[in-house]
C-alpha atoms as a PDB file:
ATOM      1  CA  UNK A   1      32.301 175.961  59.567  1.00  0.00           C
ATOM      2  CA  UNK A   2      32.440 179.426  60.306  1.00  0.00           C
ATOM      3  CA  UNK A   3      28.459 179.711  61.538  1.00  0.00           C
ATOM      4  CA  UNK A   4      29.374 176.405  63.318  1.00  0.00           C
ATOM      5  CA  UNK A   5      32.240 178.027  65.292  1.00  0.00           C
ATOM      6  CA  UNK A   6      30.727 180.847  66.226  1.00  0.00           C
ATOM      7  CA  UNK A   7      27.800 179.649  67.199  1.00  0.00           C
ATOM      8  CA  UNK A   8      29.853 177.182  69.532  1.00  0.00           C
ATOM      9  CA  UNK A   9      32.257 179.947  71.028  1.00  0.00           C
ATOM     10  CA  UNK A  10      28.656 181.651  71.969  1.00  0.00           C
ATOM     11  CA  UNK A  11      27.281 178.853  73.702  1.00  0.00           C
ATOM     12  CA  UNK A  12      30.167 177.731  75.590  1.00  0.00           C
ATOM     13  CA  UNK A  13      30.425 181.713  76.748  1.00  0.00           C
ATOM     14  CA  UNK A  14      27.073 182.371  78.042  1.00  0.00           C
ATOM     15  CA  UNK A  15      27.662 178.586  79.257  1.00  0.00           C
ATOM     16  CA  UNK A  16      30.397 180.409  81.481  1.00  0.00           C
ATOM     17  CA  UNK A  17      28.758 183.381  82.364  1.00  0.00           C
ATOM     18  CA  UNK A  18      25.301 181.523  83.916  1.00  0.00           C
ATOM     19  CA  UNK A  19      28.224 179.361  86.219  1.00  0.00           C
ATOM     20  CA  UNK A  20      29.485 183.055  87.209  1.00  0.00           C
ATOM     21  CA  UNK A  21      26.285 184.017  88.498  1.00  0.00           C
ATOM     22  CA  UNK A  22      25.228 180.556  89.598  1.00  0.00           C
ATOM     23  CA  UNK A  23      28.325 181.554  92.042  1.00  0.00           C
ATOM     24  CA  UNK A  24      27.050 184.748  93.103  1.00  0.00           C
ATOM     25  CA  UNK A  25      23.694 183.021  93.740  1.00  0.00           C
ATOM     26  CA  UNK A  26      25.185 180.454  95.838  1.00  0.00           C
ATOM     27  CA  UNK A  27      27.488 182.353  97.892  1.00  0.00           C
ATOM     28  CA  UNK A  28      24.565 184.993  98.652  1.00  0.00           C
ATOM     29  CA  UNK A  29      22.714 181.239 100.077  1.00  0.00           C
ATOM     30  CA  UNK A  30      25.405 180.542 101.952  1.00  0.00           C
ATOM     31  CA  UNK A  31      25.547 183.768 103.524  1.00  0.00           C
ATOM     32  CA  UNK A  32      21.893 183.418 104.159  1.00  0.00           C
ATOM     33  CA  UNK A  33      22.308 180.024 105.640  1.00  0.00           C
ATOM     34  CA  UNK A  34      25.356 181.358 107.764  1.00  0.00           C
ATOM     35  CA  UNK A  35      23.097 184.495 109.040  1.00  0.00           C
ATOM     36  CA  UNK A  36      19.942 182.047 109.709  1.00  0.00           C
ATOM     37  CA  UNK A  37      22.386 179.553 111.806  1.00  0.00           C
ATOM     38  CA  UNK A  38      23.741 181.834 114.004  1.00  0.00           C
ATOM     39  CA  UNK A  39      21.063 184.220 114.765  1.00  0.00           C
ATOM     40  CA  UNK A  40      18.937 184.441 118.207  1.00  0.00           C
ATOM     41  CA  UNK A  41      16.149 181.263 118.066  1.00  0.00           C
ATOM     42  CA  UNK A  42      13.099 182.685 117.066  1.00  0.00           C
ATOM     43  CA  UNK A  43       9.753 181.257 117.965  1.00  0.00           C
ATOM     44  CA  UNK A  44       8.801 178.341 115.466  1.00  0.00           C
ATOM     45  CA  UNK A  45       6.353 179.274 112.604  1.00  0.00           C
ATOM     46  CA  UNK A  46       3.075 178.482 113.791  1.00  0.00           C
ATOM     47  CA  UNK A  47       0.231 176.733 111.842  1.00  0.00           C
ATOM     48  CA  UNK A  48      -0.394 179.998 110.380  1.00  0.00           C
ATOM     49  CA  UNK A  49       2.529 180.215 108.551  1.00  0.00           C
ATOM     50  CA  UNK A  50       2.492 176.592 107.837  1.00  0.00           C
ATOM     51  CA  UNK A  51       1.558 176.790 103.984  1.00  0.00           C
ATOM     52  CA  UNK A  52       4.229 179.692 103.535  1.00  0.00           C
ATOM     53  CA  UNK A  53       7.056 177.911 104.866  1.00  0.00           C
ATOM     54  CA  UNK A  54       9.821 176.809 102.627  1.00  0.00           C
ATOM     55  CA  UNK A  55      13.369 176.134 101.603  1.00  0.00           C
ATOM     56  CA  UNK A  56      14.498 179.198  99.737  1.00  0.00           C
ATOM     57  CA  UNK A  57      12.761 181.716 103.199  1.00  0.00           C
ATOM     58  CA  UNK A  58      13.287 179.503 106.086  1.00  0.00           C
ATOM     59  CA  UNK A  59      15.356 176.367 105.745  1.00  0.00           C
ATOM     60  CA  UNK A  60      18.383 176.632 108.201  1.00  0.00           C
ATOM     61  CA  UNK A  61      16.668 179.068 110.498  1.00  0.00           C
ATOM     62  CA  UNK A  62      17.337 178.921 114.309  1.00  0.00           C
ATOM     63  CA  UNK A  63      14.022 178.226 115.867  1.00  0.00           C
ATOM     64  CA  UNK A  64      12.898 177.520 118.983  1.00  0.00           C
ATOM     65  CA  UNK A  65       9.802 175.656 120.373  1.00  0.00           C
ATOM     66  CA  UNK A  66       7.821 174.839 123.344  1.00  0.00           C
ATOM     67  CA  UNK A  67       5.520 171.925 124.903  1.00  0.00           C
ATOM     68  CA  UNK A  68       5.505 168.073 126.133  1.00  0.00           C
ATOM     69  CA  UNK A  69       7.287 165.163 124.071  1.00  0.00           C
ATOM     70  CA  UNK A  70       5.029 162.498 123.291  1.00  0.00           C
ATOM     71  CA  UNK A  71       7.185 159.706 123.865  1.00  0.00           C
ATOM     72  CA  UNK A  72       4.620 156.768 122.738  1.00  0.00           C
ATOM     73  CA  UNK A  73       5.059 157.761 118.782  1.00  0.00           C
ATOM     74  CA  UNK A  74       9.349 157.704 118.971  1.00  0.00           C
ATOM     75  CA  UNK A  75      10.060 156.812 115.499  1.00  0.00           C
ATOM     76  CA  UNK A  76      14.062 155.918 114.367  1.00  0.00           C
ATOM     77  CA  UNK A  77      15.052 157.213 111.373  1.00  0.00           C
ATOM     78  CA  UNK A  78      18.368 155.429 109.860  1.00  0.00           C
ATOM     79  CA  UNK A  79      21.221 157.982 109.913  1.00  0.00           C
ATOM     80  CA  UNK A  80      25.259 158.044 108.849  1.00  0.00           C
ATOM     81  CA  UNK A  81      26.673 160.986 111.096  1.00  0.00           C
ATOM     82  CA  UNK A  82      30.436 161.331 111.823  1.00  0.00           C
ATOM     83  CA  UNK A  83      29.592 159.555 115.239  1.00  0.00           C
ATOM     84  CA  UNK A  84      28.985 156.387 113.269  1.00  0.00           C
ATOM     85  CA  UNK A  85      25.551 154.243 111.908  1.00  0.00           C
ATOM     86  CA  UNK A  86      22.403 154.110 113.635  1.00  0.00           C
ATOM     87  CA  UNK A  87      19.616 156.333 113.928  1.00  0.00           C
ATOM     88  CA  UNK A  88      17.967 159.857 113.811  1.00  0.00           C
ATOM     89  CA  UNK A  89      15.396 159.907 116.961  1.00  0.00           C
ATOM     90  CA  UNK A  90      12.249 161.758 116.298  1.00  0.00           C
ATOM     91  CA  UNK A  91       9.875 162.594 118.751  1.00  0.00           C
ATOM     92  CA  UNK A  92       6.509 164.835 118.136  1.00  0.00           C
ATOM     93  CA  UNK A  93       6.243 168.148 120.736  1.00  0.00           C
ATOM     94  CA  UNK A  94       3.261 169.173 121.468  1.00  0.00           C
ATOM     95  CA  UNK A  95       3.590 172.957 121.727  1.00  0.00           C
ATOM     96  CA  UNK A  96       1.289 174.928 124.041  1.00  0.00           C
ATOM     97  CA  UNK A  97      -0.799 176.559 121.656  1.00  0.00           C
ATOM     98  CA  UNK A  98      -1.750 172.523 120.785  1.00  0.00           C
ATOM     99  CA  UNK A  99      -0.227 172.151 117.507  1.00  0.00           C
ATOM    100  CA  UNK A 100       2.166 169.827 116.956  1.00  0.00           C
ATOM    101  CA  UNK A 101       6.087 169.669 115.486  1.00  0.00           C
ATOM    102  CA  UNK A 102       8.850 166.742 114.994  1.00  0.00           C
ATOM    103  CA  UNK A 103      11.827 167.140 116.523  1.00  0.00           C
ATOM    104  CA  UNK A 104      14.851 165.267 115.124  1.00  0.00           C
ATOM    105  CA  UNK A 105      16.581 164.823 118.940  1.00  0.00           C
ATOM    106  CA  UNK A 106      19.213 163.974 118.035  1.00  0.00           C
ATOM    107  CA  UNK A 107      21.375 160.777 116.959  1.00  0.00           C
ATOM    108  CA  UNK A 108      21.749 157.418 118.961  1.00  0.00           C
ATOM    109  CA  UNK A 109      23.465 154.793 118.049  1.00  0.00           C
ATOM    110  CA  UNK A 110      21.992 151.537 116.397  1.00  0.00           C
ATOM    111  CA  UNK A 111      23.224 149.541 119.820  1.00  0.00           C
ATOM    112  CA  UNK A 112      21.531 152.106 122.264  1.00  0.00           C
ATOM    113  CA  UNK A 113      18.018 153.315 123.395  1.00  0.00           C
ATOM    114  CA  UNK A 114      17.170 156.619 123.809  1.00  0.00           C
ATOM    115  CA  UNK A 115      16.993 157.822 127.580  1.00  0.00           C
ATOM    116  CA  UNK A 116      12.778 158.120 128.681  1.00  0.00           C
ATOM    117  CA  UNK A 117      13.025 158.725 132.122  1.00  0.00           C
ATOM    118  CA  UNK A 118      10.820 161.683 133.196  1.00  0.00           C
ATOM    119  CA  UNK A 119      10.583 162.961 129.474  1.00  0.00           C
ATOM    120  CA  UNK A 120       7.100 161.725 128.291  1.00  0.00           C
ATOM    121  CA  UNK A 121       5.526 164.532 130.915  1.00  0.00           C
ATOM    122  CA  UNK A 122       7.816 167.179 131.468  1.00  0.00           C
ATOM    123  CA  UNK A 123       7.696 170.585 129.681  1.00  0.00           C
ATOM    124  CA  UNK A 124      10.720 171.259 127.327  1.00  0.00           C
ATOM    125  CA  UNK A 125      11.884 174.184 125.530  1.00  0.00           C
ATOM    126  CA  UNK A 126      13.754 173.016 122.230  1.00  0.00           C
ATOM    127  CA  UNK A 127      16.188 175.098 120.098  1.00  0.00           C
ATOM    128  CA  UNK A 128      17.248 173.772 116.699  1.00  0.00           C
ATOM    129  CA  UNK A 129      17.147 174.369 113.466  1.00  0.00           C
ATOM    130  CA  UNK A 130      14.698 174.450 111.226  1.00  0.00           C
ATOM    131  CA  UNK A 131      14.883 171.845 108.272  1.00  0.00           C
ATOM    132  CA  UNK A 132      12.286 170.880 105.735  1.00  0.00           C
ATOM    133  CA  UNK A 133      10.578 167.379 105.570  1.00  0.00           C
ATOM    134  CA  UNK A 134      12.068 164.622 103.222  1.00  0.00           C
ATOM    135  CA  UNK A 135       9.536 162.707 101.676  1.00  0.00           C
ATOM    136  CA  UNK A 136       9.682 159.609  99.818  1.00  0.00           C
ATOM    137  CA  UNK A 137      12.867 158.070 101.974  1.00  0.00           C
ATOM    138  CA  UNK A 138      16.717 157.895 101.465  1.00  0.00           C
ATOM    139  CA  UNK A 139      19.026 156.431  98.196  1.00  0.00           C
ATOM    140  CA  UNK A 140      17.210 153.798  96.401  1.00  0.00           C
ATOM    141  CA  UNK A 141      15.286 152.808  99.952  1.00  0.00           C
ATOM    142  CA  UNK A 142      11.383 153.882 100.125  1.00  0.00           C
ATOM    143  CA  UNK A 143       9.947 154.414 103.424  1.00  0.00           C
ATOM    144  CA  UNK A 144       7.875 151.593 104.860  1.00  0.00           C
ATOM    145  CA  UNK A 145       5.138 152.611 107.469  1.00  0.00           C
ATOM    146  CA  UNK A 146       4.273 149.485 107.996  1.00  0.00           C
ATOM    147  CA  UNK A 147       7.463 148.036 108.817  1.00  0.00           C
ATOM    148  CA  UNK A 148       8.190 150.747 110.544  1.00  0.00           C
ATOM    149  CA  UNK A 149      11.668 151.111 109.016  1.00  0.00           C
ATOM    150  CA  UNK A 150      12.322 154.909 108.162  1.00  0.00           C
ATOM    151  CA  UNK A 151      15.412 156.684 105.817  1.00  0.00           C
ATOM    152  CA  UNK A 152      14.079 159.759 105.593  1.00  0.00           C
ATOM    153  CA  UNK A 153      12.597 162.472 107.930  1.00  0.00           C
ATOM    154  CA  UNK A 154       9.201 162.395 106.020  1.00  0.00           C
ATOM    155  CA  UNK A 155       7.033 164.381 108.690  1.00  0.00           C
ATOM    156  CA  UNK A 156       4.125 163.426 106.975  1.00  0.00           C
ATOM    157  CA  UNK A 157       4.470 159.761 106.646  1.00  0.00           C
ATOM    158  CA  UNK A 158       5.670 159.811 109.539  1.00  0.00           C
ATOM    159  CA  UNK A 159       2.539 161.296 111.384  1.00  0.00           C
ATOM    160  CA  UNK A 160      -0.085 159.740 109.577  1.00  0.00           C
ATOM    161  CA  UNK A 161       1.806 156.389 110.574  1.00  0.00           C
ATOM    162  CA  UNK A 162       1.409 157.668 114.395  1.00  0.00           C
ATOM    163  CA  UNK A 163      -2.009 158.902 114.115  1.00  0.00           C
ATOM    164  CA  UNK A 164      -0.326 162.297 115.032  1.00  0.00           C
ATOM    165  CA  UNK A 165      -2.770 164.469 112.660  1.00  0.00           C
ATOM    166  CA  UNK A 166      -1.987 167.935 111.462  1.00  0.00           C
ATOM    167  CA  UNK A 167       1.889 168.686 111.624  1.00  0.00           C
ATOM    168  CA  UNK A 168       4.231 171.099 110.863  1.00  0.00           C
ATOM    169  CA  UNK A 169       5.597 170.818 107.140  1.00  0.00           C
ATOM    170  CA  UNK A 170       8.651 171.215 108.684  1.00  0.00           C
ATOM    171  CA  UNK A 171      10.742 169.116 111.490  1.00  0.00           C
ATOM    172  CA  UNK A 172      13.617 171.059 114.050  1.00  0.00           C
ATOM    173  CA  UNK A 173      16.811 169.498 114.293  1.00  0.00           C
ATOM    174  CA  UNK A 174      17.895 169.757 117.850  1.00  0.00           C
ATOM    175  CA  UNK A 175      20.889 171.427 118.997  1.00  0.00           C
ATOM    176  CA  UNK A 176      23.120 169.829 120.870  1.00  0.00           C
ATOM    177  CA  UNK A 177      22.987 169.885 124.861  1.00  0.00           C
ATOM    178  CA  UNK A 178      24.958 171.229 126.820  1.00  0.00           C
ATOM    179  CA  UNK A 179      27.107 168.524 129.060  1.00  0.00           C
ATOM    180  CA  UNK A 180      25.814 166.102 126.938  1.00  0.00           C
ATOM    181  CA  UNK A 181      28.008 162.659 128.303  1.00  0.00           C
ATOM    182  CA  UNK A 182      26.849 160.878 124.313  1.00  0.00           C
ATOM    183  CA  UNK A 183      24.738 158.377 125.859  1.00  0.00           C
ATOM    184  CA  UNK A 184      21.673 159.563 123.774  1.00  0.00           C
ATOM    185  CA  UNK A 185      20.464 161.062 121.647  1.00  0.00           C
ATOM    186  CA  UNK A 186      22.907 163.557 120.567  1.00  0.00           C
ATOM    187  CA  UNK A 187      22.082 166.339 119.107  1.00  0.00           C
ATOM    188  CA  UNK A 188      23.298 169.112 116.897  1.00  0.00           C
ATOM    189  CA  UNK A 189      25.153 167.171 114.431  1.00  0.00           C
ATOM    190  CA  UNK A 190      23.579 168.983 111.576  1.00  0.00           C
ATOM    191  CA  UNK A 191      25.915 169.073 108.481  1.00  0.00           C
ATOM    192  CA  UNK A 192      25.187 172.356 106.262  1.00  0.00           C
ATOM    193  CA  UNK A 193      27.517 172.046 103.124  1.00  0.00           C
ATOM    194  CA  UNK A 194      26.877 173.764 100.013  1.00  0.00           C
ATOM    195  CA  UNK A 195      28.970 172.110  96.652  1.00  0.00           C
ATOM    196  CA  UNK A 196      30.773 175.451  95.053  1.00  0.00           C
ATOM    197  CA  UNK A 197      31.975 174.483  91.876  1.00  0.00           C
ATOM    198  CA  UNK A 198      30.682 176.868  89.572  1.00  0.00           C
ATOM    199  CA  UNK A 199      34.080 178.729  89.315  1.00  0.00           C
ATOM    200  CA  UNK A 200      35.694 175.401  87.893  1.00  0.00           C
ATOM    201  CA  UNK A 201      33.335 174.980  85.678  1.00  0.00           C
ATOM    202  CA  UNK A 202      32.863 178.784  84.452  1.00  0.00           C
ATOM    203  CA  UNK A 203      36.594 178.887  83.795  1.00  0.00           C
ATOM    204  CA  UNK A 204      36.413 175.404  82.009  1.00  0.00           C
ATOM    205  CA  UNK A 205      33.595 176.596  79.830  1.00  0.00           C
ATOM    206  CA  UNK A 206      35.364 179.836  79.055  1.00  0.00           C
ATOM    207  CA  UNK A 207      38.284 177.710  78.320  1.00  0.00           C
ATOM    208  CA  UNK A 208      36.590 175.813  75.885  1.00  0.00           C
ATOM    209  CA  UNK A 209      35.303 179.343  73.640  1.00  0.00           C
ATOM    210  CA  UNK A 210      38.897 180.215  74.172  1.00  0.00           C
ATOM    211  CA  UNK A 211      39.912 177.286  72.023  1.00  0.00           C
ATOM    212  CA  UNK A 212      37.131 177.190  69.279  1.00  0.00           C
ATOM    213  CA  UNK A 213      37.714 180.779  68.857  1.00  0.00           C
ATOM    214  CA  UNK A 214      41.294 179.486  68.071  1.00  0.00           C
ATOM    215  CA  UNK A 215      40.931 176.731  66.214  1.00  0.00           C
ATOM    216  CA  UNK A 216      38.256 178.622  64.254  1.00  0.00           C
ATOM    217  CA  UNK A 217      41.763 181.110  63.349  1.00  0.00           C
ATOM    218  CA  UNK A 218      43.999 178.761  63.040  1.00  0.00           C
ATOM    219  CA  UNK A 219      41.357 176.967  59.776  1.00  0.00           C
ATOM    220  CA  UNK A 220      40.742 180.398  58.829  1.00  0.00           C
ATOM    221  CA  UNK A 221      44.542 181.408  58.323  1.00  0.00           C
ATOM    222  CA  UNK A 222      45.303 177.864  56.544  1.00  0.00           C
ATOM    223  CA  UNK A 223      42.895 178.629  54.257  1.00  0.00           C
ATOM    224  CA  UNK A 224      43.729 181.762  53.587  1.00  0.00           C
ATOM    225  CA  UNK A 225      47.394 180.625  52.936  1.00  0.00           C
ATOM    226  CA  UNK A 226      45.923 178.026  50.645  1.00  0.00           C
ATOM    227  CA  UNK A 227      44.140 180.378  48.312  1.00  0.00           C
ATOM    228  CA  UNK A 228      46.957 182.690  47.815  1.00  0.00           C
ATOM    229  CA  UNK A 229      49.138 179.799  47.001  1.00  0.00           C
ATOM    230  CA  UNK A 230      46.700 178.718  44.718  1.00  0.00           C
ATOM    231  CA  UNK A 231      46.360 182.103  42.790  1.00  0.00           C
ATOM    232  CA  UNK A 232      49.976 183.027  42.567  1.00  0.00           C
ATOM    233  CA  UNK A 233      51.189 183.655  38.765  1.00  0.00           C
END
């Protein structure tokens, strides 16, 4: 019992000490994110820096991209934003060096069309953030190409099912624009939330080798108690 107690009190400790720094990890991310967010746009990565892009280095950064929309490969992806249901609208850019990005535009409702007049041929210059591609699709819903019917922002899928070839590994969520009247699409409705719970559960862990270490006493004295009783004259 004693091996078994202490060997419990040590596990539930260092159980408490990797939520401590799980904490410090995730509040350095979230300062990351909150620097990234709020910076200057930088230029998008080009295809370059394609295979070195990724969550941990980029995700979140404020990017910014040039080039034409090409309006004939729209594809609606199904969103839930605080504005309501409907759908993600997300439009390849062709950027002037000829490579090509998704852009998320932006949210429009399930009973609305996206504005197209003048867009399909006039240069844009996008800020947004950059977020990395979601493959497979949403909750318990796959992705169907061939339906068309999209619940995730799989870039790839998404241009191979457009005939789009090469594309970033990565898609820019718009930012919202400026005077926008909500008509479509809307953008800048990114939600960056990070769950912080590791101080809850550090404290409950430490709790827990509180109480075996306890309990562990409380047997020991009993016992203790017992076998004097037992040996008295």
């Amino acid at each position: 019992m004693a091996l078994a107690a202490v060997l419990a009190f040590a596990g539930f400790a260092a159980l408490g000490t990797w939520q401590i720094e799980r904490r410090a990890w995730k509040l350095a991310l979230i300062a990351r994110v909150e620097q990234r967010v709020h910076a200057p746009p930088m230029a998008a990565p080009g295809p370059d820096r394609w295979t070195r892009v990724n969550a941990a280095d980029d995700e979140y950064r404020h990017i910014q991209a040039s080039g034409r929309y090409l309006r004939a490969a729209d594809s609606f992806v199904q969103a839930v934003t605080e504005r309501g249901a409907g759908f993600w609208l997300m439009t390849p850019l062709r950027q002037t060096d000829g490579s090509v990005v998704l852009v998320n535009r932006g949210f429009v409702a399930s009973d609305r069309s996206a504005p197209t007049t003048g867009e399909a041929a006039a240069p844009v210059t996008v800020t947004g953030l950059l977020r990395i591609t979601e493959p497979g699709g949403g909750f318990l819903r796959h992705n169907d190409p061939t339906a068309n019917r999209w619940y995730s922002r799989d870039v790839q899928a998404i241009a191979a099912a457009r005939g789009l070839g090469p594309v970033a590994p990565y898609f820019i969520d718009a930012d919202a624009t400026p005077g926008d009247n909500g008509a479509g699409p809307v953008g800048g409705l990114t939600v960056i939330s990070f769950h912080n719970n590791h101080l809850v559960y550090a404290i409950t862990w430490y709790v827990l080798a509180v109480m075996v270490a306890a309990a562990a006493w409380h047997v020991a004295r009993t016992e203790r108690k017992g076998g004097d009783v037992g040996h008295t004259p």
